[in-house]
PDB file of N, CA and C in Angstrom:
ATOM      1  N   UNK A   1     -12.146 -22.037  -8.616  1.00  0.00           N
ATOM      2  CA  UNK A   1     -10.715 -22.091  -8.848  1.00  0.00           C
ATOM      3  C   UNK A   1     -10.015 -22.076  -7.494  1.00  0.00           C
ATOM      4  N   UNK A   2      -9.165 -22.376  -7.216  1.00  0.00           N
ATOM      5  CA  UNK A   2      -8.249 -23.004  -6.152  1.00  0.00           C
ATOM      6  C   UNK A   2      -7.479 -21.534  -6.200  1.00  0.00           C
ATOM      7  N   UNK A   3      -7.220 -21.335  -4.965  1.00  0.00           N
ATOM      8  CA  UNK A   3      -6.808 -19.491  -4.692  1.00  0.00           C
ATOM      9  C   UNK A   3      -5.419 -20.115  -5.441  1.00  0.00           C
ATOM     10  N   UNK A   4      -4.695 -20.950  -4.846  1.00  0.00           N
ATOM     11  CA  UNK A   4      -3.186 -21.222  -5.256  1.00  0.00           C
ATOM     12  C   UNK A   4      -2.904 -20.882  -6.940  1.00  0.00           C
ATOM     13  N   UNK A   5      -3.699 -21.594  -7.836  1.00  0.00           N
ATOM     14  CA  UNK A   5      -4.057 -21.471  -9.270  1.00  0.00           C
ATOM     15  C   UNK A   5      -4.435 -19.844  -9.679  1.00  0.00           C
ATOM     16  N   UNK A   6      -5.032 -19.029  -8.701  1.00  0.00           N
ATOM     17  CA  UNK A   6      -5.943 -17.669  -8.966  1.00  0.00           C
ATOM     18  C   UNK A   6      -4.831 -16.608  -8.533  1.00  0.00           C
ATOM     19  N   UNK A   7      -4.280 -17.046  -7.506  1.00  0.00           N
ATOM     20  CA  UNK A   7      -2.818 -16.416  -7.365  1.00  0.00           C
ATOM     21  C   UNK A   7      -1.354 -16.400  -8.630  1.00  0.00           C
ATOM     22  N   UNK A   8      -1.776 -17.615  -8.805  1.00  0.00           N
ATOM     23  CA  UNK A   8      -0.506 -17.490  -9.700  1.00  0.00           C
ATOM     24  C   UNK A   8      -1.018 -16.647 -11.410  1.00  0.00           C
ATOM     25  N   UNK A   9      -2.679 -16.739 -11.387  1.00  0.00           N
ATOM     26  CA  UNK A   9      -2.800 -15.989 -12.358  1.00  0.00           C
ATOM     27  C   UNK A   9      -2.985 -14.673 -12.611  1.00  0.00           C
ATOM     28  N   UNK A  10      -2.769 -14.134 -11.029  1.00  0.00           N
ATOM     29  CA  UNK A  10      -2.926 -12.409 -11.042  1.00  0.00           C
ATOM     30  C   UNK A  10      -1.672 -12.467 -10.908  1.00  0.00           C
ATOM     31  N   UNK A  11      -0.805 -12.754 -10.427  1.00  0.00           N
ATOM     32  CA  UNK A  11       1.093 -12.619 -10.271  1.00  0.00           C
ATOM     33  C   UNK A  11       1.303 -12.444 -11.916  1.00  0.00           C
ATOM     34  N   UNK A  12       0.992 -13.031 -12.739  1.00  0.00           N
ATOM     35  CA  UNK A  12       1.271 -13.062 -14.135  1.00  0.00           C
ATOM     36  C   UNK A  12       0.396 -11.715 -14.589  1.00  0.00           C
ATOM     37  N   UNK A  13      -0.641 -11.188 -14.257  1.00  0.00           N
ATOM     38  CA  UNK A  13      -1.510 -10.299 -15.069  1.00  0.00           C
ATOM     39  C   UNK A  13      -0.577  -9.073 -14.620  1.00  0.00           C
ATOM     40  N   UNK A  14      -0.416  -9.175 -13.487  1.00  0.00           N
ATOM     41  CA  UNK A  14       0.277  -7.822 -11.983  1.00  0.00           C
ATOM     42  C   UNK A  14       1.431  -7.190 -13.550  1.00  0.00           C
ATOM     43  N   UNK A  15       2.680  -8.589 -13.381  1.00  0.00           N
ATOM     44  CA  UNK A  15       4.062  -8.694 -14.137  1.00  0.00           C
ATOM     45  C   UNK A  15       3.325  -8.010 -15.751  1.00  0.00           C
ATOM     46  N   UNK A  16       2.188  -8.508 -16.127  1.00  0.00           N
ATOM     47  CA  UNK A  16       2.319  -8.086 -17.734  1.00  0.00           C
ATOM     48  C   UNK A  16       1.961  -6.305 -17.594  1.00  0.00           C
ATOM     49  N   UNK A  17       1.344  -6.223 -16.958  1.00  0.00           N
ATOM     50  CA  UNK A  17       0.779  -4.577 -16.899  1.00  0.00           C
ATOM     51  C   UNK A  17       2.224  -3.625 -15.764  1.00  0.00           C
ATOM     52  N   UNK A  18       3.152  -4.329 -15.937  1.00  0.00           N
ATOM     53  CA  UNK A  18       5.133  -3.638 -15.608  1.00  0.00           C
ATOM     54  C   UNK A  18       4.707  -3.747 -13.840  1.00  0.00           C
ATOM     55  N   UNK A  19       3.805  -4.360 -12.986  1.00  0.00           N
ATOM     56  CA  UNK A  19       3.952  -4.321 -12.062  1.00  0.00           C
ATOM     57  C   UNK A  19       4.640  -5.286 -11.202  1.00  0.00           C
ATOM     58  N   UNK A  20       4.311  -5.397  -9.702  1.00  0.00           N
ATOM     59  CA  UNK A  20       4.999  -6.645  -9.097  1.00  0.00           C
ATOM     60  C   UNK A  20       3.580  -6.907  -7.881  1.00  0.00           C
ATOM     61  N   UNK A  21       3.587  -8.432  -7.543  1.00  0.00           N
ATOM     62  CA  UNK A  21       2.700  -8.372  -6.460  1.00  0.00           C
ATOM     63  C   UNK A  21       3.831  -8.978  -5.291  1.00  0.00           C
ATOM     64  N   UNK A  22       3.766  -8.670  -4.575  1.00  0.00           N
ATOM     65  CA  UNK A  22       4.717  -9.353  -3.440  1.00  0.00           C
ATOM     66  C   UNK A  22       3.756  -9.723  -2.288  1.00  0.00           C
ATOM     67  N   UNK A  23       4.615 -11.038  -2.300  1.00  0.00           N
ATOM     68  CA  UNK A  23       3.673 -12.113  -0.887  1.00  0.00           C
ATOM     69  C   UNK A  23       3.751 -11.100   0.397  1.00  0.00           C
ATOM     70  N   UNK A  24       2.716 -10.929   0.968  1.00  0.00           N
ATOM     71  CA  UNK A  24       2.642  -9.732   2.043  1.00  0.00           C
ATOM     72  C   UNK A  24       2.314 -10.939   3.315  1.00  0.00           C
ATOM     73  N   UNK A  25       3.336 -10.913   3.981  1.00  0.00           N
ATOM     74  CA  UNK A  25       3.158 -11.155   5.547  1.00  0.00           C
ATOM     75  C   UNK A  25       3.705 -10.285   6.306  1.00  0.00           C
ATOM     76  N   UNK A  26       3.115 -10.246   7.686  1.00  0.00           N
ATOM     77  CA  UNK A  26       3.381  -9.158   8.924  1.00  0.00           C
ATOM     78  C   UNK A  26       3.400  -9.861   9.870  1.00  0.00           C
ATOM     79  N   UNK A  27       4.858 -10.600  10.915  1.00  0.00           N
ATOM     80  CA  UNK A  27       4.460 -11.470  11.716  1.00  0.00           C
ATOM     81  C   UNK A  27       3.719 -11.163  12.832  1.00  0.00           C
ATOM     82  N   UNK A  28       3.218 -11.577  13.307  1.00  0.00           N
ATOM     83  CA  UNK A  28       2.175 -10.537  14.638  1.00  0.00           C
ATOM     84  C   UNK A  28       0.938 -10.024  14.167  1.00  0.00           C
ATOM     85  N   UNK A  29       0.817  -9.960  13.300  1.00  0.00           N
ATOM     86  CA  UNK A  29      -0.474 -10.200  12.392  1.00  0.00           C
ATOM     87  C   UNK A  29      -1.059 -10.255  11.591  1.00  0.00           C
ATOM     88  N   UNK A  30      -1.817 -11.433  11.970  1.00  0.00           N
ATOM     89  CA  UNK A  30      -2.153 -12.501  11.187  1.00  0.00           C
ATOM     90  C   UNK A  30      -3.618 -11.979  10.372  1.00  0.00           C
ATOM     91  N   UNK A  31      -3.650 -12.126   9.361  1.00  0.00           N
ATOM     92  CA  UNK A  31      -4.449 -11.906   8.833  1.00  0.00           C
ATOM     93  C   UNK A  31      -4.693 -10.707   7.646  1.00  0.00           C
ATOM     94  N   UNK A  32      -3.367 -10.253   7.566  1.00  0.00           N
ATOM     95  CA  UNK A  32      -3.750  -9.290   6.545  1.00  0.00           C
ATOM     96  C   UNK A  32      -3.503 -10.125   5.233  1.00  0.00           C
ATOM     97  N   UNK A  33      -3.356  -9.129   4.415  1.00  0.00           N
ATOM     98  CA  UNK A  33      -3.895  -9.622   2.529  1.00  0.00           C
ATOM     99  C   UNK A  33      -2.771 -10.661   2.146  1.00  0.00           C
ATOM    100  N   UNK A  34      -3.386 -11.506   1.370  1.00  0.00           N
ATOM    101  CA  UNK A  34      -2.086 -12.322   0.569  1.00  0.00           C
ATOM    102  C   UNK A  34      -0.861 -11.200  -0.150  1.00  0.00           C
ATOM    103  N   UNK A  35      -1.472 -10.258  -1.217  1.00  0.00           N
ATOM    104  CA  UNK A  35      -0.461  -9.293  -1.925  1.00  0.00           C
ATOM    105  C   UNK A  35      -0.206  -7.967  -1.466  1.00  0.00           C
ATOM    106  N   UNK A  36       0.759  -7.508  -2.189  1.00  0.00           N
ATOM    107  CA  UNK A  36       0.883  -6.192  -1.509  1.00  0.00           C
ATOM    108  C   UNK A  36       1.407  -6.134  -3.403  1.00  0.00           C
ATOM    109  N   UNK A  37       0.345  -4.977  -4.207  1.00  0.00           N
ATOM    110  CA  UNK A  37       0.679  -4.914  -5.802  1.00  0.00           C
ATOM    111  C   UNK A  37       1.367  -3.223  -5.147  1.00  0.00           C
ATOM    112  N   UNK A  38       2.365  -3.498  -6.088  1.00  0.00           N
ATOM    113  CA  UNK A  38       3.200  -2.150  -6.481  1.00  0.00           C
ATOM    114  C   UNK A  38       3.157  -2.172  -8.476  1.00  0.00           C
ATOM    115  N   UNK A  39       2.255  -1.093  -8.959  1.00  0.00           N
ATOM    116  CA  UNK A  39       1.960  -0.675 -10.254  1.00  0.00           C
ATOM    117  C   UNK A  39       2.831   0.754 -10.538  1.00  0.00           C
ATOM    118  N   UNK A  40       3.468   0.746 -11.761  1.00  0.00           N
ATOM    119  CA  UNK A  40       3.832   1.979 -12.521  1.00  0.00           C
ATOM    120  C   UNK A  40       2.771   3.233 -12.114  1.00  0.00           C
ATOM    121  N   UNK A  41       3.165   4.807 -11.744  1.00  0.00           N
ATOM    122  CA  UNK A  41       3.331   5.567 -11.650  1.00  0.00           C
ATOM    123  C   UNK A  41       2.321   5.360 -10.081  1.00  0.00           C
ATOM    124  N   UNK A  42       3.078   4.858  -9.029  1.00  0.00           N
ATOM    125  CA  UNK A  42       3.096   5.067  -7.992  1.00  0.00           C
ATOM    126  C   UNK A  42       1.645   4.840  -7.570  1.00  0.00           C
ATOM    127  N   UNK A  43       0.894   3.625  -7.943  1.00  0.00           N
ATOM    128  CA  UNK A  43      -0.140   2.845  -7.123  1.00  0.00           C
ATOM    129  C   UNK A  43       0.166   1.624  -6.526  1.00  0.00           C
ATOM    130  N   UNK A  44      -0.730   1.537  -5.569  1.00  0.00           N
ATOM    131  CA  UNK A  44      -0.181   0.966  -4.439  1.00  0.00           C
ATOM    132  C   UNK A  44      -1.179   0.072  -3.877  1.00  0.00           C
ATOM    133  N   UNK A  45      -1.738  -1.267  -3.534  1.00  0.00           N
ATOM    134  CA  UNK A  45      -3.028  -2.026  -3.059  1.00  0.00           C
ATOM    135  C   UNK A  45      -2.651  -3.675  -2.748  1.00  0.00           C
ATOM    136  N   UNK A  46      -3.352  -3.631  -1.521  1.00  0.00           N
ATOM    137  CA  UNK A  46      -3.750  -5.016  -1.169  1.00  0.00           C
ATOM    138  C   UNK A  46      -4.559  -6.009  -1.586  1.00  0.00           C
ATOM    139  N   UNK A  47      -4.138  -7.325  -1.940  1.00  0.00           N
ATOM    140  CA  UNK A  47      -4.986  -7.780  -2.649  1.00  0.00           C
ATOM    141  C   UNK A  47      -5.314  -9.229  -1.456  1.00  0.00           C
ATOM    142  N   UNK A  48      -6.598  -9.296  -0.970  1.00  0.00           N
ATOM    143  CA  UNK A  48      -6.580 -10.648  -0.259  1.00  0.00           C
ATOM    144  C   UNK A  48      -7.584 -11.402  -1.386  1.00  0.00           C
ATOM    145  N   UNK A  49      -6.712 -12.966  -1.440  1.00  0.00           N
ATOM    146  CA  UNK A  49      -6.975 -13.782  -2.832  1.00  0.00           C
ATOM    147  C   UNK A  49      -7.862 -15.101  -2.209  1.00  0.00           C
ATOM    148  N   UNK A  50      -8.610 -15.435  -2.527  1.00  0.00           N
ATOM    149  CA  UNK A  50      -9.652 -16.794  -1.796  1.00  0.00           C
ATOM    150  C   UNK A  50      -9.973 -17.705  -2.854  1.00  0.00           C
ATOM    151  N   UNK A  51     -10.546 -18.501  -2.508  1.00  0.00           N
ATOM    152  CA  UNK A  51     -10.593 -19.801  -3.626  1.00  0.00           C
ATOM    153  C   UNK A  51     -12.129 -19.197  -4.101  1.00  0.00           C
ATOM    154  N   UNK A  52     -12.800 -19.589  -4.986  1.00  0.00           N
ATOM    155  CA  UNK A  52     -13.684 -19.372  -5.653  1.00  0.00           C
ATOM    156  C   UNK A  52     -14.961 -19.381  -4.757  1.00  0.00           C
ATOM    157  N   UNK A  53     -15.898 -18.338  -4.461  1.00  0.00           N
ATOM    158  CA  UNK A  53     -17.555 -18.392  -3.858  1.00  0.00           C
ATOM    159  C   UNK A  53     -16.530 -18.565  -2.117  1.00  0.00           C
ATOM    160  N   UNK A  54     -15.336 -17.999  -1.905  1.00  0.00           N
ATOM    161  CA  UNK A  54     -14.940 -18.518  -0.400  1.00  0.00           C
ATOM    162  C   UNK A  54     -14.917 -16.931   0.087  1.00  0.00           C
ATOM    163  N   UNK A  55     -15.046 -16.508   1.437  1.00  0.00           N
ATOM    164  CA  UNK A  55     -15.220 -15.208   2.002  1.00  0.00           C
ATOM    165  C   UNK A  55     -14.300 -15.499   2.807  1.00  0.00           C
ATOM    166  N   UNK A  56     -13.452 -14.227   2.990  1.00  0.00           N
ATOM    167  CA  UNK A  56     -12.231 -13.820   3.957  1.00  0.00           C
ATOM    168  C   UNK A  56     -13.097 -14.216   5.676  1.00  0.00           C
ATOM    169  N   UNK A  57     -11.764 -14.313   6.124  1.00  0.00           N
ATOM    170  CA  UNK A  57     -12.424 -14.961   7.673  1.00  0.00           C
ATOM    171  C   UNK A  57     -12.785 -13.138   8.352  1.00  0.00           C
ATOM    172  N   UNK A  58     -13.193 -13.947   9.520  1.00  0.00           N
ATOM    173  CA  UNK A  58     -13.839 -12.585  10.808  1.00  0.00           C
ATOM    174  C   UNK A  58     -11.984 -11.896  10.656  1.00  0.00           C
ATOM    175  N   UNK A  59     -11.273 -12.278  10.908  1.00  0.00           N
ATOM    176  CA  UNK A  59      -9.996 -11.951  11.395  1.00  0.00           C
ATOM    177  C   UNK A  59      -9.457 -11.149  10.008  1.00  0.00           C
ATOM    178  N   UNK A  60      -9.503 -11.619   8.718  1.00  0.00           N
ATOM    179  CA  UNK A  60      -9.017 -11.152   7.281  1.00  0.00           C
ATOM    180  C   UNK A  60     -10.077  -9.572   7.357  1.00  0.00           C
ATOM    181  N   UNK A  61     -11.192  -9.584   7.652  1.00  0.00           N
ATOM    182  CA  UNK A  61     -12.381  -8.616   7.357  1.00  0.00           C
ATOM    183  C   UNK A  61     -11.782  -7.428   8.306  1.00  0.00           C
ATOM    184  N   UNK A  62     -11.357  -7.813   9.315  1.00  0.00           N
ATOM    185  CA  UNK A  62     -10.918  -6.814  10.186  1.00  0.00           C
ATOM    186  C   UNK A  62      -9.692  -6.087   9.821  1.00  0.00           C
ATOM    187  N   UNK A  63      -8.688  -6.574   9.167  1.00  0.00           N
ATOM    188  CA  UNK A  63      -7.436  -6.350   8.816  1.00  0.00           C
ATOM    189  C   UNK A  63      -8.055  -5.776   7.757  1.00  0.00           C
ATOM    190  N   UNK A  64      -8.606  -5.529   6.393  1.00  0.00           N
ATOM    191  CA  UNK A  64      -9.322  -5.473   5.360  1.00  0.00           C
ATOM    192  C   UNK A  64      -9.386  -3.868   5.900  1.00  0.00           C
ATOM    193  N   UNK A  65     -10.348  -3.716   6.397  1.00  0.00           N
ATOM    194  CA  UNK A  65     -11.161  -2.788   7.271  1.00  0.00           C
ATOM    195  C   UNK A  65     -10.113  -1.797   7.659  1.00  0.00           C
ATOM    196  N   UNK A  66      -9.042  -2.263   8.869  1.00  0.00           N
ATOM    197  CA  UNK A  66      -8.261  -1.219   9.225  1.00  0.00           C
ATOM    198  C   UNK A  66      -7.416  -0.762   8.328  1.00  0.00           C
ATOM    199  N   UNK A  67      -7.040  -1.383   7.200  1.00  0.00           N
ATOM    200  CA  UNK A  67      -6.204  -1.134   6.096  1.00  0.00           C
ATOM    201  C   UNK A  67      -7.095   0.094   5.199  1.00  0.00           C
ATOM    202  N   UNK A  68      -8.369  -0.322   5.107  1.00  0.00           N
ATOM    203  CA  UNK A  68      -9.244   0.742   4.100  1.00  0.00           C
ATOM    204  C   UNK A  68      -9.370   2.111   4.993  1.00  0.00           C
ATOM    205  N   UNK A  69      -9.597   1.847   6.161  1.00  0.00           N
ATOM    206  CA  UNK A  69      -9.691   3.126   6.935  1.00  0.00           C
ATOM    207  C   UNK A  69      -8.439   4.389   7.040  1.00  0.00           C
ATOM    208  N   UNK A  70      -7.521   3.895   6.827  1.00  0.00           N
ATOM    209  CA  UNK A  70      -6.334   4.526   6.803  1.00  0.00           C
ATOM    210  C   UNK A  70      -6.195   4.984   5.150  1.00  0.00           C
ATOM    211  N   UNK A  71      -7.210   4.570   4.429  1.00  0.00           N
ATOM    212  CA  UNK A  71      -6.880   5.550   2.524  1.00  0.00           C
ATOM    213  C   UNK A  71      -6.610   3.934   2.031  1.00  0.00           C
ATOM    214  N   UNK A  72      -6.214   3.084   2.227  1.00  0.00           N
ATOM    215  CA  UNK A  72      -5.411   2.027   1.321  1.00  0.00           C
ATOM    216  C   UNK A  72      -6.308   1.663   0.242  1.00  0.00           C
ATOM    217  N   UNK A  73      -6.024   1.401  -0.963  1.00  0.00           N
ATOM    218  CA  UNK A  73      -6.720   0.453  -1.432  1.00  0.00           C
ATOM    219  C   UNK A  73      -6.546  -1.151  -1.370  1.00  0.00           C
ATOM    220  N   UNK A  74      -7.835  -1.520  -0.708  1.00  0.00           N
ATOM    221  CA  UNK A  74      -7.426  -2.612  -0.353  1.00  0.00           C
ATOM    222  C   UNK A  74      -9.000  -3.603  -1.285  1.00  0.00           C
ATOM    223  N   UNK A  75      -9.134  -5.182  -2.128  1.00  0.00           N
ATOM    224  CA  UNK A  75      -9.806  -5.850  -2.290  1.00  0.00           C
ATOM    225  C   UNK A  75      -9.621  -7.101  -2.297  1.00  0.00           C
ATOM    226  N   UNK A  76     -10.391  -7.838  -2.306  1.00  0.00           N
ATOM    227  CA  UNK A  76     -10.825  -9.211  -2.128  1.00  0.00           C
ATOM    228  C   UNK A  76     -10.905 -10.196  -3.494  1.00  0.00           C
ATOM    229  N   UNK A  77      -9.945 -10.644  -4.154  1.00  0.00           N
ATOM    230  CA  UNK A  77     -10.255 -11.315  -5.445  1.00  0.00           C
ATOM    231  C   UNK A  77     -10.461 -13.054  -5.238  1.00  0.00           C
ATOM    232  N   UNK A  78     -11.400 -13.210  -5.530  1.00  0.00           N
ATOM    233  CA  UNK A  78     -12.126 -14.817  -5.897  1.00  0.00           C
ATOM    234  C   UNK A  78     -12.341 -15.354  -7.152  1.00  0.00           C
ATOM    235  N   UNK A  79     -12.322 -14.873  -7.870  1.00  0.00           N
ATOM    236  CA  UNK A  79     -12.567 -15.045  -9.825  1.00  0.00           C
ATOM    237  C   UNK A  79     -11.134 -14.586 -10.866  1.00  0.00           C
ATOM    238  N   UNK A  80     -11.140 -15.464 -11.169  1.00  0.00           N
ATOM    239  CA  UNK A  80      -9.760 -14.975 -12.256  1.00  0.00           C
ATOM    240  C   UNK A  80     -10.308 -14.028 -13.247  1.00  0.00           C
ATOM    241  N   UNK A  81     -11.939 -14.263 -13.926  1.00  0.00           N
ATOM    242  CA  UNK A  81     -12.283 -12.968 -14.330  1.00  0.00           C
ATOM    243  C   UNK A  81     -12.321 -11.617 -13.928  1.00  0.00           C
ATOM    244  N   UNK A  82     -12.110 -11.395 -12.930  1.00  0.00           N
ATOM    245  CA  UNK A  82     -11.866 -10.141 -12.304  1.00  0.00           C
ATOM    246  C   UNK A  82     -10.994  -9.688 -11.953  1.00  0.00           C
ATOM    247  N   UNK A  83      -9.640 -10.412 -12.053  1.00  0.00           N
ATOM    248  CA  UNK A  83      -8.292  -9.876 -11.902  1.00  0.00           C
ATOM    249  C   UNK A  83      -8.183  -8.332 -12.568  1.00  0.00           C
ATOM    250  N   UNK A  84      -8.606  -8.385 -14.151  1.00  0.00           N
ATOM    251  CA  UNK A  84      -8.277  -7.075 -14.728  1.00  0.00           C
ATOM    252  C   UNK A  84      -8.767  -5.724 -13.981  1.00  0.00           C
ATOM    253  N   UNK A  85     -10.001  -5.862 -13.799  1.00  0.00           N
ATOM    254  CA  UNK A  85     -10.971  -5.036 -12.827  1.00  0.00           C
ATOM    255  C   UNK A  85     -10.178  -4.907 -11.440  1.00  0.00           C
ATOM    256  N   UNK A  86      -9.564  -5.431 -10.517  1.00  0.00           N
ATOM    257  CA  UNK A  86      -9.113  -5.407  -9.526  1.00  0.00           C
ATOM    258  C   UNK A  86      -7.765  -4.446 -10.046  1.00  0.00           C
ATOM    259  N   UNK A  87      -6.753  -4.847 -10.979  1.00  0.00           N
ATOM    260  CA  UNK A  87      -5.609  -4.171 -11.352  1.00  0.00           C
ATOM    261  C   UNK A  87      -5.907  -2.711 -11.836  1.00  0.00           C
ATOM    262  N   UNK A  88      -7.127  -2.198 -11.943  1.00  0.00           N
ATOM    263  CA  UNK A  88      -7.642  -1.006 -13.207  1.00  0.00           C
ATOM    264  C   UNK A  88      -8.417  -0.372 -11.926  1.00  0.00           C
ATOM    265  N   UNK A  89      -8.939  -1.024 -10.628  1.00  0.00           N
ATOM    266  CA  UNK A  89      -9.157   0.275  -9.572  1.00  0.00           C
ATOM    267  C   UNK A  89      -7.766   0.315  -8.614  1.00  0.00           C
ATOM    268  N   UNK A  90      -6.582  -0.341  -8.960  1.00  0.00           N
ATOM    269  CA  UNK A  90      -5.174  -0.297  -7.798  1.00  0.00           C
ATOM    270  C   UNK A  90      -4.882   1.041  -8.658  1.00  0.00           C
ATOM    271  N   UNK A  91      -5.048   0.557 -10.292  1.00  0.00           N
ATOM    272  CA  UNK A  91      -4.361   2.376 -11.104  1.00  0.00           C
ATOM    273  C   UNK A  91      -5.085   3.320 -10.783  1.00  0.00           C
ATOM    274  N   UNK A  92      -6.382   3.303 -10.488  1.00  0.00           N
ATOM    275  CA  UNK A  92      -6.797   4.685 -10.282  1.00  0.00           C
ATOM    276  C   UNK A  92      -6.668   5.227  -8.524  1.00  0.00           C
ATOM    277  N   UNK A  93      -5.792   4.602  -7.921  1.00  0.00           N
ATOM    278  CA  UNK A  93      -5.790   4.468  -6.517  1.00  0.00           C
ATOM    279  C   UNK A  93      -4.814   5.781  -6.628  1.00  0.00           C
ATOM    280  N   UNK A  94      -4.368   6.701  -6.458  1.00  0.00           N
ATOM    281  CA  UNK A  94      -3.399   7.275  -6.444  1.00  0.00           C
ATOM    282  C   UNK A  94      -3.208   7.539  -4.761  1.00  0.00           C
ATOM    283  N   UNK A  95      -1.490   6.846  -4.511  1.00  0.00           N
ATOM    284  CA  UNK A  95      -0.890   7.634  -3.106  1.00  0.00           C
ATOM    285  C   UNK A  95      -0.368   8.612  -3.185  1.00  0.00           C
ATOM    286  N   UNK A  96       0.304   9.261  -2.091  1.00  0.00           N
ATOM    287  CA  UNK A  96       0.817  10.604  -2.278  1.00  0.00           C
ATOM    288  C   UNK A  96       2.391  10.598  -2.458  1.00  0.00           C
ATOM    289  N   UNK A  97       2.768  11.627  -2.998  1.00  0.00           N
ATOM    290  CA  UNK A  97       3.839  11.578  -3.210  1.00  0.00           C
ATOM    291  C   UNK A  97       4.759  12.579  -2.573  1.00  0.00           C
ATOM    292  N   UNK A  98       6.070  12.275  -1.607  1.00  0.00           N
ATOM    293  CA  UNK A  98       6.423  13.592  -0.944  1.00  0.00           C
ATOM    294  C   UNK A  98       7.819  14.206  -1.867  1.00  0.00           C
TER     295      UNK A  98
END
């Protein structure tokens, strides 16, 4: 599946389960996740989205990496079957709340 097509079908799964995914860019650097999902009762995760059997570059893996090291939940979706699975470990992600 064509990430463009796999994107637009987790944007729709994100919206049915009351969430939002928002296009995540950071100018200056390059390489972090396509989404940034914001889910009901305060979960929070990066989602970098690839076309089908395709692996994030050296540069995406690193951003990936420093994002997980800091607590984030951060994954890698390639399969539209796995959207649900990707949305069901962002809920059990819990951030903190001040």
């Amino acid at each position: 599946m064509l990430e463009k097509e796999l994107e637009e079908k987790f944007k729709d799964a994100v919206r049915k389960a009351g969430g939002k995914a928002y296009k995540f860019t950071s100018p200056g650097n390059d390489g972090v996740p396509d989404r940034l999902v914001v889910l009901p009762g305060n979960h929070v995760g990066f989602v970098e989205l690839k076309q089908t059997g395709k692996s994030p570059t050296k540069l995406q893996k690193k951003q990936i990496g420093n994002l997980a090291a800091m607590g984030c939940c951060v994954m890698v979706l390639d399969r539209a079957e796995d959207i649900s699975e990707v949305i069901s470990k962002i809920k059990l992600h819990t951030g903190r709340r001040l």
